[in-house]
C-alpha atoms as a PDB file:
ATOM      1  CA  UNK A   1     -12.685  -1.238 -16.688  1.00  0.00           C
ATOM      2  CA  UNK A   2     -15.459   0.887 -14.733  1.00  0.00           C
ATOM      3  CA  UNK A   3     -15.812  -0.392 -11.386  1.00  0.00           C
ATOM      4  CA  UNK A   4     -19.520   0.981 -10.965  1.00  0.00           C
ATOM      5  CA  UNK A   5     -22.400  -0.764 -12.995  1.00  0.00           C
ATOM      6  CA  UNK A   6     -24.234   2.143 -11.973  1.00  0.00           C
ATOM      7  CA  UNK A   7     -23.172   6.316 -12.874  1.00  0.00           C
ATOM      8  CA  UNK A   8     -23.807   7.838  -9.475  1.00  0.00           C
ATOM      9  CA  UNK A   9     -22.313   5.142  -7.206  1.00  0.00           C
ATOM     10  CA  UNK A  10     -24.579   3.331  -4.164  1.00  0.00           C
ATOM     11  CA  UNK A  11     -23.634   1.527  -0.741  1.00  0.00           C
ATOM     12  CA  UNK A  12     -23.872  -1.697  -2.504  1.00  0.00           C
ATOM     13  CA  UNK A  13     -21.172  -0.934  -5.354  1.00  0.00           C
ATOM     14  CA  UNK A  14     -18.657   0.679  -3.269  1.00  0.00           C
ATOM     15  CA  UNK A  15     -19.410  -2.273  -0.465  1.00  0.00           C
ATOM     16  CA  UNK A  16     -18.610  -4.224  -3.392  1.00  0.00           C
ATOM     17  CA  UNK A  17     -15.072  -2.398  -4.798  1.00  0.00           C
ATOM     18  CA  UNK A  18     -13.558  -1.957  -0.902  1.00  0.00           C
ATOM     19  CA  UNK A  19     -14.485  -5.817  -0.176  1.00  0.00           C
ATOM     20  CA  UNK A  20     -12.795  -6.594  -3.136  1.00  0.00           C
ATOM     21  CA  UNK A  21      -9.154  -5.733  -2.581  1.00  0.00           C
ATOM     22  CA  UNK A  22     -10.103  -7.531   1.436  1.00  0.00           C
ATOM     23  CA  UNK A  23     -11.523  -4.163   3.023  1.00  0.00           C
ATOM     24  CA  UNK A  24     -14.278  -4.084   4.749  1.00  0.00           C
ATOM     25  CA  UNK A  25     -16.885  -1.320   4.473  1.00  0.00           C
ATOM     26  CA  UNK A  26     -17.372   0.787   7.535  1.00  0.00           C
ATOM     27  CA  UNK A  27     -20.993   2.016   7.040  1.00  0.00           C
ATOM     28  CA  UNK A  28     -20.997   4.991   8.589  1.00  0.00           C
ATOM     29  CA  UNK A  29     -18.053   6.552   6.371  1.00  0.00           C
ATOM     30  CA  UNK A  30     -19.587   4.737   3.147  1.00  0.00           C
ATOM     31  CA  UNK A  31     -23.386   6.083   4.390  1.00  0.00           C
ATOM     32  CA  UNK A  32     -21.685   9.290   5.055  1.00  0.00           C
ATOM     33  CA  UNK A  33     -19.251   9.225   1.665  1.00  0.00           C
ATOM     34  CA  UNK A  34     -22.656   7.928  -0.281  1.00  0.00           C
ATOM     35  CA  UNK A  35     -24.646  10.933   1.013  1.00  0.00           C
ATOM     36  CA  UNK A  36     -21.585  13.118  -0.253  1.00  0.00           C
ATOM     37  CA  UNK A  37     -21.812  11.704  -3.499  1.00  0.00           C
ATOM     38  CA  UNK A  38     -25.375  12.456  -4.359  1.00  0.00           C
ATOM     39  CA  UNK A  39     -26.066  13.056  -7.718  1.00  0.00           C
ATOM     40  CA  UNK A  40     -22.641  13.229  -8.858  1.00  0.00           C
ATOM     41  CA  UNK A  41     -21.600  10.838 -10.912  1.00  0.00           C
ATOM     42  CA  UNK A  42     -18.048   8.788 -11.103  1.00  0.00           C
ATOM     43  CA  UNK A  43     -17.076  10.593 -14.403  1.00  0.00           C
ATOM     44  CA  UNK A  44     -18.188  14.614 -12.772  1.00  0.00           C
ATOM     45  CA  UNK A  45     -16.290  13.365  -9.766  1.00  0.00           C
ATOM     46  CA  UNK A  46     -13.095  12.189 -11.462  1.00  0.00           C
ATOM     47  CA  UNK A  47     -12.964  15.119 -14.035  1.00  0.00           C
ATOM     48  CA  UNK A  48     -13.144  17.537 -11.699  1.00  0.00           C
ATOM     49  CA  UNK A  49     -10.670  16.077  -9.157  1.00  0.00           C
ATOM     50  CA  UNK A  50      -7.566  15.506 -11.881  1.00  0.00           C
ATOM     51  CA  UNK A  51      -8.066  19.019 -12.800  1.00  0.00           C
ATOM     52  CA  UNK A  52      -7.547  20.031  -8.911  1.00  0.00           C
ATOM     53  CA  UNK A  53      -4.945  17.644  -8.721  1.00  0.00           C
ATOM     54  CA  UNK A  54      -3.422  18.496 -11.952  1.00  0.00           C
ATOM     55  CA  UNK A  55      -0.631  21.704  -9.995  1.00  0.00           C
ATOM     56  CA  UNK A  56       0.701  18.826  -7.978  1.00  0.00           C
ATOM     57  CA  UNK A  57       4.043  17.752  -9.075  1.00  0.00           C
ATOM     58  CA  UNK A  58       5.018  14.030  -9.674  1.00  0.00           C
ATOM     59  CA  UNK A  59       5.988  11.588  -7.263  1.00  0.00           C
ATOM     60  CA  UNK A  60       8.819  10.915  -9.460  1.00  0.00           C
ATOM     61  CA  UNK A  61      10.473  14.650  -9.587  1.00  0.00           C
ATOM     62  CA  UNK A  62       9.993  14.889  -5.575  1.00  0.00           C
ATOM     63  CA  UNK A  63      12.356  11.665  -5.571  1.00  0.00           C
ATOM     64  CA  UNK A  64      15.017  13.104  -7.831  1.00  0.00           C
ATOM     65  CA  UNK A  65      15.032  16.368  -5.810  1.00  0.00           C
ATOM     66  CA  UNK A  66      15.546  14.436  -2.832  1.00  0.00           C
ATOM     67  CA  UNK A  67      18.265  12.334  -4.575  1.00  0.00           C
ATOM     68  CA  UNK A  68      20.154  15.082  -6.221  1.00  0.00           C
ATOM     69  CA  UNK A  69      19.976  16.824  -2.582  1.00  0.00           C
ATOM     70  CA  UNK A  70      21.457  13.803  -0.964  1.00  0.00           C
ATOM     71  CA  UNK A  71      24.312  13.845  -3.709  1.00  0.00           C
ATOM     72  CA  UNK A  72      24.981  17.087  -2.396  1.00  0.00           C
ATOM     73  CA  UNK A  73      25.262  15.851   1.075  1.00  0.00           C
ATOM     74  CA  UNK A  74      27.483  13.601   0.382  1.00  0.00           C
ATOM     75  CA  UNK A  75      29.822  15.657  -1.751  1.00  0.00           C
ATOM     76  CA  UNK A  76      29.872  18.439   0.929  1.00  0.00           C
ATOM     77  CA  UNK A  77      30.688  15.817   3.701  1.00  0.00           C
ATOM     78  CA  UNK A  78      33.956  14.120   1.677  1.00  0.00           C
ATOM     79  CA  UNK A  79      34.659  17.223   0.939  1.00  0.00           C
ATOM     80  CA  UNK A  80      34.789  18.366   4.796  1.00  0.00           C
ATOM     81  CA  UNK A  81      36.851  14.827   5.408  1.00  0.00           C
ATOM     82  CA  UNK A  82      39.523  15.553   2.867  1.00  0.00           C
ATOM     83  CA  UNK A  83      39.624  19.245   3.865  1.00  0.00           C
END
């Protein structure tokens, strides 16, 4: 579902998408964001982020790195106890 009715997003709409999920819109940052914004519209601005974000890994490999590395912890430490 497309959030905006409109391509290049105004005050109004994003007013609209913060309010709701119970955020209110601080006009200077939505002013300033909607001046930003300018003749871009929602499906430039989302094709070109996912392609900058696209070298980030997943949240899901960071958490088995940092699982396997607390395995690891623990091995080492019984292994220090029993030793």
């Amino acid at each position: 579902m497309r959030m905006f009715l409109n391509a290049v997003p105004s005050y109004p709409d994003i007013e609209k998408v913060l309010s709701s999920v119970g955020i209110e819109a601080d006009s200077t940052r939505v002013t300033k964001l909607v001046n930003e914004l300018n003749g871009k519209s929602v499906d430039y601005l989302i094709a070109t982020r996912r392609e900058k974000l696209s070298w980030m890994p997943s949240g899901g490999a960071a958490l088995a790195a940092a699982a396997k590395e607390k395995n690891r912890e623990k091995r080492r430490k019984r292994v220090r106890i029993r030793g």
